[in-house]
Every structure is written in C-alpha cells, then in structure tokens.
C-alpha atoms as a PDB file:
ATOM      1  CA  UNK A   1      84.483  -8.055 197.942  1.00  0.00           C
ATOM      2  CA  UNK A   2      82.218  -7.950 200.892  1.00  0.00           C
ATOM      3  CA  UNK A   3      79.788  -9.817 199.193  1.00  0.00           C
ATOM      4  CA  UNK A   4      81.981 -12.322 198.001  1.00  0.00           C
ATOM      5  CA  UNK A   5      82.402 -13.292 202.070  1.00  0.00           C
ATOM      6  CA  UNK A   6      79.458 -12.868 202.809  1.00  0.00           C
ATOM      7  CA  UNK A   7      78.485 -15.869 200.567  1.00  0.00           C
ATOM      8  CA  UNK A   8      81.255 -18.031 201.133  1.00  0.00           C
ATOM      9  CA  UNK A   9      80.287 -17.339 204.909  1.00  0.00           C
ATOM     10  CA  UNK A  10      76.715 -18.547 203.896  1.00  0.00           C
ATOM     11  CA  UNK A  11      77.955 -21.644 202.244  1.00  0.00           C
ATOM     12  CA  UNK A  12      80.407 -23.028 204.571  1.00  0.00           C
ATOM     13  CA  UNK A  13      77.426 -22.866 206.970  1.00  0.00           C
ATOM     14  CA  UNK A  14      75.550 -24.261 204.959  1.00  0.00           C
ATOM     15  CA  UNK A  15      78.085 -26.918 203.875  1.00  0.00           C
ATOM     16  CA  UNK A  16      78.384 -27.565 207.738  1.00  0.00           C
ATOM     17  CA  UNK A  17      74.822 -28.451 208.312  1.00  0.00           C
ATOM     18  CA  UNK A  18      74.431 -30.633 205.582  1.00  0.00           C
ATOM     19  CA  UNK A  19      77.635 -32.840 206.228  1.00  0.00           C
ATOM     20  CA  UNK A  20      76.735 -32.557 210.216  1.00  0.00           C
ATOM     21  CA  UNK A  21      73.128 -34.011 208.825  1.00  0.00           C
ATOM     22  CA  UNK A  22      74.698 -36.916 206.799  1.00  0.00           C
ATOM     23  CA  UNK A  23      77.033 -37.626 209.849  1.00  0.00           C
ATOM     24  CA  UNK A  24      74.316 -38.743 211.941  1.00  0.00           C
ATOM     25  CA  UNK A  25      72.365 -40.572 209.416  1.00  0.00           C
ATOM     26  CA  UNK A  26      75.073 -42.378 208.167  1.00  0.00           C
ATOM     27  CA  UNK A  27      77.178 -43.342 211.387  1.00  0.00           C
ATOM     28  CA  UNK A  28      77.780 -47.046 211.659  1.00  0.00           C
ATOM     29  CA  UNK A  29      79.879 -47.628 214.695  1.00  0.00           C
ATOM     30  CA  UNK A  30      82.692 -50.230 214.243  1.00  0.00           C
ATOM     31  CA  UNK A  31      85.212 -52.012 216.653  1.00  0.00           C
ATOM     32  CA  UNK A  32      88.459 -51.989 214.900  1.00  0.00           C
ATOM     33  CA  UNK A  33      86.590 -51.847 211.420  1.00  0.00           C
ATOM     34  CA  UNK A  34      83.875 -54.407 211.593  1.00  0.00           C
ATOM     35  CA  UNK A  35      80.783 -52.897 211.963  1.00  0.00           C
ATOM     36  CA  UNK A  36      78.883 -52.667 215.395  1.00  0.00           C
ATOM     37  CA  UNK A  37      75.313 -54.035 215.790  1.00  0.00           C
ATOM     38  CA  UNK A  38      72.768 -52.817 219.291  1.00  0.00           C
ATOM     39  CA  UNK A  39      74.574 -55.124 222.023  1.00  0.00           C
ATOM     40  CA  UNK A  40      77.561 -55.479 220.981  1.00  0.00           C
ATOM     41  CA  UNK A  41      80.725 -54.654 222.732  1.00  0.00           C
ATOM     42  CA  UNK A  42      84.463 -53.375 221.390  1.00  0.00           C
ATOM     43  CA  UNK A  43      86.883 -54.883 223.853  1.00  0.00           C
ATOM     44  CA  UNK A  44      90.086 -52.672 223.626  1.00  0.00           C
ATOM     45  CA  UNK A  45      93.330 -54.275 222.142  1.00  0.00           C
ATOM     46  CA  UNK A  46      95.778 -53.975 224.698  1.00  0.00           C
ATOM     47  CA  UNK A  47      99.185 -53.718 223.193  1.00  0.00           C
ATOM     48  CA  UNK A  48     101.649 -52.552 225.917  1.00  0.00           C
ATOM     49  CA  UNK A  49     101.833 -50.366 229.316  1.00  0.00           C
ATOM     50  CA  UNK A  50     100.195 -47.823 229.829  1.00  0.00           C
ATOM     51  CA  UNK A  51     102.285 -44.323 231.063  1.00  0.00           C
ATOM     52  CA  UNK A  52     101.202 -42.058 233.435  1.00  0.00           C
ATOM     53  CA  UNK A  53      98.345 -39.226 232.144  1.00  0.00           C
ATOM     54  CA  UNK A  54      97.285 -42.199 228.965  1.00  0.00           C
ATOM     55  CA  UNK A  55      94.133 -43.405 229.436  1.00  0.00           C
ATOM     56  CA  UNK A  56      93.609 -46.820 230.390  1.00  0.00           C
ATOM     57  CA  UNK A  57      90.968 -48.182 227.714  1.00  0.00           C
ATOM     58  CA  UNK A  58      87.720 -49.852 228.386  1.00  0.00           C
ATOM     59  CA  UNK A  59      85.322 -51.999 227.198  1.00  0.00           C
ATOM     60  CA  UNK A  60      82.676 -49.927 224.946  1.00  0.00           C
ATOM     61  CA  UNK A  61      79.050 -50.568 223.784  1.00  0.00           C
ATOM     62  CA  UNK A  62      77.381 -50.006 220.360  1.00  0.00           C
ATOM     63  CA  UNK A  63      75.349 -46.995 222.240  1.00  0.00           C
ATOM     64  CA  UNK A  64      78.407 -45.655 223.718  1.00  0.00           C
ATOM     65  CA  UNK A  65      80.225 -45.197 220.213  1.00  0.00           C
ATOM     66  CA  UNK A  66      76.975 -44.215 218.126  1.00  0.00           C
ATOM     67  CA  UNK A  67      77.329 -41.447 220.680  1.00  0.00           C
ATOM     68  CA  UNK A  68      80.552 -40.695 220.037  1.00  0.00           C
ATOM     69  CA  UNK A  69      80.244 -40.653 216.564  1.00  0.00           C
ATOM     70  CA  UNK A  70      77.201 -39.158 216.499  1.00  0.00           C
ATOM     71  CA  UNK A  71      78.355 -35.900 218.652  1.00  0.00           C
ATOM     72  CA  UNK A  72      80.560 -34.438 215.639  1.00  0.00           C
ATOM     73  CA  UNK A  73      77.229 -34.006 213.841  1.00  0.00           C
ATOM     74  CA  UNK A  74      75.623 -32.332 216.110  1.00  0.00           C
ATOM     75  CA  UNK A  75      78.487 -30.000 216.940  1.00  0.00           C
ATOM     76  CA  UNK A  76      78.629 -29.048 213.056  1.00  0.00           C
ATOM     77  CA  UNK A  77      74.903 -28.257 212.522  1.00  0.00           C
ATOM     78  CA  UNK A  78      75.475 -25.842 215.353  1.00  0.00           C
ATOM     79  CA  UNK A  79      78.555 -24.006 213.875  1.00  0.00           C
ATOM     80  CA  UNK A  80      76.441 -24.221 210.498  1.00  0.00           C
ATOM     81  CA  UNK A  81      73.511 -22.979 212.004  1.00  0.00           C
ATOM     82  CA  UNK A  82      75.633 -19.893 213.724  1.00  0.00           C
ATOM     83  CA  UNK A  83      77.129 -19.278 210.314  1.00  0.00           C
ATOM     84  CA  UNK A  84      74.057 -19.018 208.401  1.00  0.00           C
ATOM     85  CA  UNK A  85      72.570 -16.323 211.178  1.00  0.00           C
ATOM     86  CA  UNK A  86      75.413 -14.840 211.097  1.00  0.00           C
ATOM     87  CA  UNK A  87      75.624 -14.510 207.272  1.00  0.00           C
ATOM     88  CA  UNK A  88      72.073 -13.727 206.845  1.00  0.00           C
ATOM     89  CA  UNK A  89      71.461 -10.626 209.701  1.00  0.00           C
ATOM     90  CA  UNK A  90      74.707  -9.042 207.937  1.00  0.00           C
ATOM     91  CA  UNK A  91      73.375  -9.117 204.769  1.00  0.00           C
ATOM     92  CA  UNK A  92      70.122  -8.059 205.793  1.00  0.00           C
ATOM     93  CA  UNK A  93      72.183  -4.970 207.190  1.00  0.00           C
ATOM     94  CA  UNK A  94      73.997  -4.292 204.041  1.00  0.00           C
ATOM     95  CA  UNK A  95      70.862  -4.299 202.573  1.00  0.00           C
ATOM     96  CA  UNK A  96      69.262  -2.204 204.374  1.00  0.00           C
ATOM     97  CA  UNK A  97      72.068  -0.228 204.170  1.00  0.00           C
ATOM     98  CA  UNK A  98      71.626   0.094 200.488  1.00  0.00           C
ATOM     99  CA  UNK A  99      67.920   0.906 200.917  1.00  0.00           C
ATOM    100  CA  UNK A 100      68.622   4.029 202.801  1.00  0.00           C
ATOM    101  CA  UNK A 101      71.196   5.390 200.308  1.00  0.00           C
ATOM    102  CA  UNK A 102      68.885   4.984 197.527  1.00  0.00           C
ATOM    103  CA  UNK A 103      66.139   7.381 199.400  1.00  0.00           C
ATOM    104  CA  UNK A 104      68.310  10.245 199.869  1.00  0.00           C
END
C-alpha cells in the first residue's frame, strides 16, 4: 500500500511540473477574451458601484497579465518539484530499509 502512495505522490508531482511548464509556454493574455499583444492595454468594464473592501479596477498592460498568468506556473513547478523530493528521499529510505533487512 505504501508503495502505491508513494507513486501516486511521485506522479502528481510530476503531473504538477509538467502542466506548471505548459502554463507558461502557452499563456496568451486576453482582455475580456480577445487576445493581448506587447502594448496593449485591458481597460476594465465598469458595470456598477463599487462597495466598500471591492477593489476598484484598473487599467492593465499585456506585461502586467502575462505576469499574472504566468505566476500559477511557477507556483506549480514548485509544489511539483517539492513532491518529487519528497517522493524520491522516502523511497530511497524504504529502500534502504529493505537493504538492511536482507543482510541480517
């Protein structure tokens, strides 16, 4: 059973750094759906009043949401990245741990 985990474990992390890979090459920022090209800016759609603690919205550049598309990525190669570590100094302590039984 433990080493049933222990590869799920391994493939979500590994799952994680592939899709947080893809993320950034792929990431096409768009304002309201139509794609975004270097210079352009998303002007927000202002629809009604704002309440107290919203956000007021502002005008945004194609740098400014490549970033924030962009950040997602990053933050799953690291959670991949701590998975696979994770996953691979546990088995290496199983394994070890098998070693050892075998001597004796």
């Amino acid at each position: 059973m433990g080493f049933v985990i222990l590869l799920v474990v391994l493939g979500g992390g590994a799952g994680l750094i592939l899709s947080g890979v893809s993320k950034l090459h792929t990431a096409v920022p768009t304002c309201y759906g139509r794609p975004m090209v270097p210079g352009d800016i998303c002007h927000p759609r202002v629809t009604g009043s704002f309440s107290e603690g919203m956000p007021e919205p502002h005008d945004t550049t194609y740098q400014e949401q490549l970033d924030s598309l962009t950040s997602g990525g990053w933050t799953s190669i690291g959670l991949g990245a701590v998975l696979v570590v994770l996953a691979l100094v546990i088995g290496i302590g199983w394994a070890a741990e098998v070693g050892r039984g075998r001597e004796t």
